[in-house]
PDB file of N, CA and C in Angstrom:
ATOM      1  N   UNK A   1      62.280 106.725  91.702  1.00  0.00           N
ATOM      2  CA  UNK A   1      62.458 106.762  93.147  1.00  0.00           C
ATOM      3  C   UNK A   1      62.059 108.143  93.661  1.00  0.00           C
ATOM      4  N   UNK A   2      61.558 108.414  94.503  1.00  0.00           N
ATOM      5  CA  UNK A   2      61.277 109.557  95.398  1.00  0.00           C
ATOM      6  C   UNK A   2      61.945 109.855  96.384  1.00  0.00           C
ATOM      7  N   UNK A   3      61.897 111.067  96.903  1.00  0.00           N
ATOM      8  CA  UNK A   3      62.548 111.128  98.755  1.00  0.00           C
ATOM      9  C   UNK A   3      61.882 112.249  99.935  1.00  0.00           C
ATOM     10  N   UNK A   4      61.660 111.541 100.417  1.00  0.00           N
ATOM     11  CA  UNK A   4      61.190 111.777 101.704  1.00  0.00           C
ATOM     12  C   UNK A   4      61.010 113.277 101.859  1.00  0.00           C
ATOM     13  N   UNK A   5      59.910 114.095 102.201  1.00  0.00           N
ATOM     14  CA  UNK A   5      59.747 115.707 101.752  1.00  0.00           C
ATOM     15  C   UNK A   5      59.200 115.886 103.243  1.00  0.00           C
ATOM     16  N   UNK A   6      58.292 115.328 104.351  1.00  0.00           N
ATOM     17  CA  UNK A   6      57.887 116.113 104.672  1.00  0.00           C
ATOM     18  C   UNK A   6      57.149 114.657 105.754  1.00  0.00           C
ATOM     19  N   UNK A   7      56.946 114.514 106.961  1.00  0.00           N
ATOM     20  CA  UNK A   7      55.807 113.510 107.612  1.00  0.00           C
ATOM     21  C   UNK A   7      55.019 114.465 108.239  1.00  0.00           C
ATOM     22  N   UNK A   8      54.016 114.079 108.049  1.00  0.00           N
ATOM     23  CA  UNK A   8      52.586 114.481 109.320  1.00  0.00           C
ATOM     24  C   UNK A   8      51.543 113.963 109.729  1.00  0.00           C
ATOM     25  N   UNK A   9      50.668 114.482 109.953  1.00  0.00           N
ATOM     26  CA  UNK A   9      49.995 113.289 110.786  1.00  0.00           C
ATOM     27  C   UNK A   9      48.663 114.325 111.397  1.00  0.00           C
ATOM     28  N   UNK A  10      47.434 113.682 111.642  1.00  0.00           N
ATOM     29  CA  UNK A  10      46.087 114.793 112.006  1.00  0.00           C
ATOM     30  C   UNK A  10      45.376 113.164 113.038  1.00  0.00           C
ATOM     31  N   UNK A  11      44.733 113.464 113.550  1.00  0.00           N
ATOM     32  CA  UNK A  11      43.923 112.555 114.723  1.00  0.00           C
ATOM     33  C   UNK A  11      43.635 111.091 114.174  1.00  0.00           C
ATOM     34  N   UNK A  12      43.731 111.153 112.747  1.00  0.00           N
ATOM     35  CA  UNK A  12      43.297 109.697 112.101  1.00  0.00           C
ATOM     36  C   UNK A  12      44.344 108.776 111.279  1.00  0.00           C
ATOM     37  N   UNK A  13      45.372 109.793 110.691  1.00  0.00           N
ATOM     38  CA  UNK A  13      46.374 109.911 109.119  1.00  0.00           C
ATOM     39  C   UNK A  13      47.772 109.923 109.932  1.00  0.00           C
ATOM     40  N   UNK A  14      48.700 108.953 108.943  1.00  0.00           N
ATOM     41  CA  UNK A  14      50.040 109.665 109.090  1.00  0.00           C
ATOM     42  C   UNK A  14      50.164 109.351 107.699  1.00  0.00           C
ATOM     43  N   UNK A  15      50.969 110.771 107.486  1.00  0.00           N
ATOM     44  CA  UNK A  15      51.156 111.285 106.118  1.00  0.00           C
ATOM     45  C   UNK A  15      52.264 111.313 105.749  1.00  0.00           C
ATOM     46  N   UNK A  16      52.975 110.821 104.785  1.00  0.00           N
ATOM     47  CA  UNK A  16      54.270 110.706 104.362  1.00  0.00           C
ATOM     48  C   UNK A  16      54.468 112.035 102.932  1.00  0.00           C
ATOM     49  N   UNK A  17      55.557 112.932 102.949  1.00  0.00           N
ATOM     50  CA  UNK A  17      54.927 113.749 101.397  1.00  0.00           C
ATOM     51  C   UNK A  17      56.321 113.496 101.025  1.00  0.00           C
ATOM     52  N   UNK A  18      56.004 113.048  99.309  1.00  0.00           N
ATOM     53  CA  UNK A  18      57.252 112.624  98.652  1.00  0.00           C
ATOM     54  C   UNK A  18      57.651 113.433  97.877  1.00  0.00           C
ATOM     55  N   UNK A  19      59.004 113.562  97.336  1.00  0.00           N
ATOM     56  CA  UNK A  19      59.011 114.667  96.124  1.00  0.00           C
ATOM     57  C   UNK A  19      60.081 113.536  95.225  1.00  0.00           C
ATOM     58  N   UNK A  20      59.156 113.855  93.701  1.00  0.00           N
ATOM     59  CA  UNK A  20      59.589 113.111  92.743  1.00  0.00           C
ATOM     60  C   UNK A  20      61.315 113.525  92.395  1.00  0.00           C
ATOM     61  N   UNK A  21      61.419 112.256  91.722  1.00  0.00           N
ATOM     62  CA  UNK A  21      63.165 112.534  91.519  1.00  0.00           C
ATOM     63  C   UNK A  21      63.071 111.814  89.609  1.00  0.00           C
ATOM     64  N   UNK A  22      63.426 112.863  89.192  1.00  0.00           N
ATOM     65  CA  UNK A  22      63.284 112.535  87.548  1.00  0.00           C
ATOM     66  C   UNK A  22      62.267 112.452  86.658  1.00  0.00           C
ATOM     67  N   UNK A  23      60.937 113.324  87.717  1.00  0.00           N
ATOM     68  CA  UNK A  23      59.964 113.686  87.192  1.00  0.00           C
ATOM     69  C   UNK A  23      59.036 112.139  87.289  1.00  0.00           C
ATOM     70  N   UNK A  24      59.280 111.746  88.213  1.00  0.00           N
ATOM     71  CA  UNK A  24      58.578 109.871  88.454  1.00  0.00           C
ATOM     72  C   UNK A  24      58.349 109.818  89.830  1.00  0.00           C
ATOM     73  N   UNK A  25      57.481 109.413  90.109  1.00  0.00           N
ATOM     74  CA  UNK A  25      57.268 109.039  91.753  1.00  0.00           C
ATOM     75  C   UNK A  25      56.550 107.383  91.516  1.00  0.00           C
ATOM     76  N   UNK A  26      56.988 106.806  92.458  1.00  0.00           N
ATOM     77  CA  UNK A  26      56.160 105.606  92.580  1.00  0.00           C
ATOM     78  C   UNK A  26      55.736 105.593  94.236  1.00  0.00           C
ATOM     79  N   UNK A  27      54.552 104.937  94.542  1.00  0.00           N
ATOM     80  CA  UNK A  27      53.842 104.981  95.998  1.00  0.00           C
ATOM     81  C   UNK A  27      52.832 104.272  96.389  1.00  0.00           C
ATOM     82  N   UNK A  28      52.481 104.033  97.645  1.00  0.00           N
ATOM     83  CA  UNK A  28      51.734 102.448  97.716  1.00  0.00           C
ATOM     84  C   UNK A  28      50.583 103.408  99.101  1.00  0.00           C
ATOM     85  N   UNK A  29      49.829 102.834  99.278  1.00  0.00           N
ATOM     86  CA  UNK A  29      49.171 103.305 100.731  1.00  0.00           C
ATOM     87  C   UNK A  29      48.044 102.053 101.105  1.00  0.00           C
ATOM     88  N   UNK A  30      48.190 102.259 102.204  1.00  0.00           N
ATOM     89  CA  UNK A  30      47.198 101.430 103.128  1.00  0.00           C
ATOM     90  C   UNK A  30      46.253 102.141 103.958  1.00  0.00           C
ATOM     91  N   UNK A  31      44.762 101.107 104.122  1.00  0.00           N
ATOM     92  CA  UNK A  31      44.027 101.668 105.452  1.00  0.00           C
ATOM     93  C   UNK A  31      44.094 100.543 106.061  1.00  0.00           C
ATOM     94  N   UNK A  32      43.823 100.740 107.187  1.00  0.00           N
ATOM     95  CA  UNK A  32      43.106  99.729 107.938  1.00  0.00           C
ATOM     96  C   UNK A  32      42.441 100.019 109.047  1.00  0.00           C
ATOM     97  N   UNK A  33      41.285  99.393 109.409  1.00  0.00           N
ATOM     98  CA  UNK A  33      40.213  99.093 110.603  1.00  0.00           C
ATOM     99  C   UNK A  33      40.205  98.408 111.328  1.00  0.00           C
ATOM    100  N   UNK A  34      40.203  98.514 112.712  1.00  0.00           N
ATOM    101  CA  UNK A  34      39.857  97.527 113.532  1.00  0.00           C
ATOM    102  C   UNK A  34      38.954  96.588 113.435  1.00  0.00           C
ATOM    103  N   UNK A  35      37.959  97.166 112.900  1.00  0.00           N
ATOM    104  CA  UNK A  35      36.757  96.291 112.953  1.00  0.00           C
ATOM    105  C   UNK A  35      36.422  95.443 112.269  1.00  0.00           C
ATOM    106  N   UNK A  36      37.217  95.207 111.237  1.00  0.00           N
ATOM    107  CA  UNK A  36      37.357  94.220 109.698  1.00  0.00           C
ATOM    108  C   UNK A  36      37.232  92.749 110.208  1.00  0.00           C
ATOM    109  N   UNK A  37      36.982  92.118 110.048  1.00  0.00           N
ATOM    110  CA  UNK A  37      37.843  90.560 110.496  1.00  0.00           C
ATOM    111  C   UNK A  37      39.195  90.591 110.466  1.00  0.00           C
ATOM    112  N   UNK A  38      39.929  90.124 111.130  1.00  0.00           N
ATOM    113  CA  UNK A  38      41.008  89.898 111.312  1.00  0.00           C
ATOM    114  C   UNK A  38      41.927  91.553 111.234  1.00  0.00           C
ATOM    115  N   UNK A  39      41.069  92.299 112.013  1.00  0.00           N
ATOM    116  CA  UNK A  39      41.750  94.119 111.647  1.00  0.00           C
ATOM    117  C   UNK A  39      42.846  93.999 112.358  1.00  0.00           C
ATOM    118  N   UNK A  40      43.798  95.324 112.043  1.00  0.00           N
ATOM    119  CA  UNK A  40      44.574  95.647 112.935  1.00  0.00           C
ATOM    120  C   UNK A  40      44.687  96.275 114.299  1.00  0.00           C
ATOM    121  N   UNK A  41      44.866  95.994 115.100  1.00  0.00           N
ATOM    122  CA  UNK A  41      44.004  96.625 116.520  1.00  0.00           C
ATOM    123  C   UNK A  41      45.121  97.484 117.071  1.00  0.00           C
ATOM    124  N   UNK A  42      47.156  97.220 116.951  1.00  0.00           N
ATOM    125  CA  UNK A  42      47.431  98.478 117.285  1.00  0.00           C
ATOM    126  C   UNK A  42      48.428  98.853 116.227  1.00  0.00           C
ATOM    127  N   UNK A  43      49.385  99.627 117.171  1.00  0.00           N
ATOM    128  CA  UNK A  43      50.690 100.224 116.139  1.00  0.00           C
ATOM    129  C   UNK A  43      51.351  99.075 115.992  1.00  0.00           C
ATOM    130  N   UNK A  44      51.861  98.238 116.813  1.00  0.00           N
ATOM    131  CA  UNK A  44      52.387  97.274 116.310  1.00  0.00           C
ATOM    132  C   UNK A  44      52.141  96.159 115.524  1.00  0.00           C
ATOM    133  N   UNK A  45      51.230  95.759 115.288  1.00  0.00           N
ATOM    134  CA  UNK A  45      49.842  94.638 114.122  1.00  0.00           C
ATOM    135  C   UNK A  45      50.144  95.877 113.396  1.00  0.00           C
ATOM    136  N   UNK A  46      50.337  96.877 112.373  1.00  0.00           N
ATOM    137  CA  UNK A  46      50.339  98.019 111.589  1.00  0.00           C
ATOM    138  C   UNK A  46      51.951  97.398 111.430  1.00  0.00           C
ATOM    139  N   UNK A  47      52.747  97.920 112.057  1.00  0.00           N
ATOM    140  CA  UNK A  47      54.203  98.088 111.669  1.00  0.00           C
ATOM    141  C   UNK A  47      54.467  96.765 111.435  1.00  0.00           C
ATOM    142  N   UNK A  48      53.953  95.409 111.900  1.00  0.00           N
ATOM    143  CA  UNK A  48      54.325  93.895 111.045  1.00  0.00           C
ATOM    144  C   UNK A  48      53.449  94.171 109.850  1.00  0.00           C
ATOM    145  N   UNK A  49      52.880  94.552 109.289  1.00  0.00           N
ATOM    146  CA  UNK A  49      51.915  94.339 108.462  1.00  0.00           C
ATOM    147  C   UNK A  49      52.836  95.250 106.916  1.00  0.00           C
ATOM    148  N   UNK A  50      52.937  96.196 107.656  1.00  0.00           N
ATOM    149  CA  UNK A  50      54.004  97.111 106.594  1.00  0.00           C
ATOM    150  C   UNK A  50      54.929  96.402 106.205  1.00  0.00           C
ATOM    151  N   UNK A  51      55.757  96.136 107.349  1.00  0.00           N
ATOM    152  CA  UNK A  51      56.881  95.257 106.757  1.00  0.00           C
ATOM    153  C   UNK A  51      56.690  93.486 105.913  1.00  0.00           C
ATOM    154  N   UNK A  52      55.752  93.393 106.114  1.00  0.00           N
ATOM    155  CA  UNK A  52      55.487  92.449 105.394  1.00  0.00           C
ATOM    156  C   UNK A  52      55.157  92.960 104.253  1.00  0.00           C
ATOM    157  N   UNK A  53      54.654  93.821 103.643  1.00  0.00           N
ATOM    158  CA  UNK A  53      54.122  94.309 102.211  1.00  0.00           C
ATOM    159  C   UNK A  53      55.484  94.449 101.654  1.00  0.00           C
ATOM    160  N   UNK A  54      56.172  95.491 102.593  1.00  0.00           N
ATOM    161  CA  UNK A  54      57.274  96.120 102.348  1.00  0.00           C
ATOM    162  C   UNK A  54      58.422  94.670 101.389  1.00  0.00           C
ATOM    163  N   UNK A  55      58.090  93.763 102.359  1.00  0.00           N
ATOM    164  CA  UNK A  55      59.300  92.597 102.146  1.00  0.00           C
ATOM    165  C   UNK A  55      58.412  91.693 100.351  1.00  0.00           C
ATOM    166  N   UNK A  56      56.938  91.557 100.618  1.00  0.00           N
ATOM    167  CA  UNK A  56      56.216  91.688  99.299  1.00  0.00           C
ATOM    168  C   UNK A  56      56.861  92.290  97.880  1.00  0.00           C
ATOM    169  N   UNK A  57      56.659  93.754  98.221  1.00  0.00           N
ATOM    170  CA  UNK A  57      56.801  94.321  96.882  1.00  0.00           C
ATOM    171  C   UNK A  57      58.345  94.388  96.545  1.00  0.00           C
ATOM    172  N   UNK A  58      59.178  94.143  97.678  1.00  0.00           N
ATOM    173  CA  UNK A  58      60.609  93.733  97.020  1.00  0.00           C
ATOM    174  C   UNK A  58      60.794  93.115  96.390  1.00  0.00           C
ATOM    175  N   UNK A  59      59.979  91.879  96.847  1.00  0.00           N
ATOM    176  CA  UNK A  59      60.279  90.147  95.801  1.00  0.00           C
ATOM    177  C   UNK A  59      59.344  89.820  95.610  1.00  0.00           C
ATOM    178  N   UNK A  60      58.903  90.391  93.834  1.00  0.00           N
ATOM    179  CA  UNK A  60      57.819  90.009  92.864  1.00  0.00           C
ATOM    180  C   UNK A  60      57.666  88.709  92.542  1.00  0.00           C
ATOM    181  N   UNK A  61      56.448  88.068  92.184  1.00  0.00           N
ATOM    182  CA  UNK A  61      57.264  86.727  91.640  1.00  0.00           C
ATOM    183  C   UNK A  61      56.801  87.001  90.086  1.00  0.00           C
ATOM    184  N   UNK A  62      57.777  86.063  89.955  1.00  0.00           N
ATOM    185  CA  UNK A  62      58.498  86.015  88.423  1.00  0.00           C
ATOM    186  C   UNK A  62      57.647  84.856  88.026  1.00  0.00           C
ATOM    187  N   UNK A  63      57.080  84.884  86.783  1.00  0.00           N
ATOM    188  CA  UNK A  63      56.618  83.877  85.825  1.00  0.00           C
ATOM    189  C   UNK A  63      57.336  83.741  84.630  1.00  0.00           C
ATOM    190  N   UNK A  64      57.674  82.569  83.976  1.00  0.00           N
ATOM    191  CA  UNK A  64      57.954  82.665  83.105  1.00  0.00           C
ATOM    192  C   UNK A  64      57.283  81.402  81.887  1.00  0.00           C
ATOM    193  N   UNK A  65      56.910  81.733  81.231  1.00  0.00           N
ATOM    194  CA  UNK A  65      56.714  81.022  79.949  1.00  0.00           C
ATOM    195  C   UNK A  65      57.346  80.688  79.000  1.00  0.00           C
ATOM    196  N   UNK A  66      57.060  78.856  78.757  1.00  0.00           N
ATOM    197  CA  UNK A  66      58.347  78.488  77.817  1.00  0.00           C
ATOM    198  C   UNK A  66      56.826  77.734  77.350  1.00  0.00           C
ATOM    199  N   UNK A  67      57.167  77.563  75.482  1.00  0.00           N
ATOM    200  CA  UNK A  67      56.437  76.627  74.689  1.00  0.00           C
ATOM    201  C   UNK A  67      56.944  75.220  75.670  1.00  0.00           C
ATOM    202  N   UNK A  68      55.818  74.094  74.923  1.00  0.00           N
ATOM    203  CA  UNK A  68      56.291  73.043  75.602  1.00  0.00           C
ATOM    204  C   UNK A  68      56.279  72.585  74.242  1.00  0.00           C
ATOM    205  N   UNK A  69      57.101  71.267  74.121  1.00  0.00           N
ATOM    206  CA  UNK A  69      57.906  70.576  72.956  1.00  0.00           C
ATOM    207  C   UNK A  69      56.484  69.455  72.447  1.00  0.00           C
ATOM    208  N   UNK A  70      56.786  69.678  71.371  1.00  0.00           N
ATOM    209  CA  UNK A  70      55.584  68.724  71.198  1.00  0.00           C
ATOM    210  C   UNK A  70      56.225  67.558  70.008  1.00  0.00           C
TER     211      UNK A  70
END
């Protein structure tokens, strides 16, 4: 886990700076374009989009493998 060190931000970027906790950091990043098909056009299409990843990488899915009986 990490924690929160520092936000900023320059005309294009917002920058999140993490500082590791136990010598481990884990971290994810996104771009996005307007111009893509189906881009994101503002802050808010951005902030559903996060939270949807966000709600993603909470709940992995699980596979599991069993022999089948023969």
């Amino acid at each position: 886990a990490a924690s929160v060190q520092e936000f900023t931000e320059d005309e294009y970027s917002h920058v999140v700076k993490l500082r590791a906790e136990q010598g481990k950091l884990e971290y994810y990043f996104s771009g996005a374009w307007e111009g893509e098909p189906g881009g994101i056009k503002d802050e808010e299409q951005f902030l559903e989009y996060i939270q949807q990843v966000a709600l993603e990488l909470a709940n992995p899915i699980k596979v599991t493998l069993s022999k089948s009986a023969k």
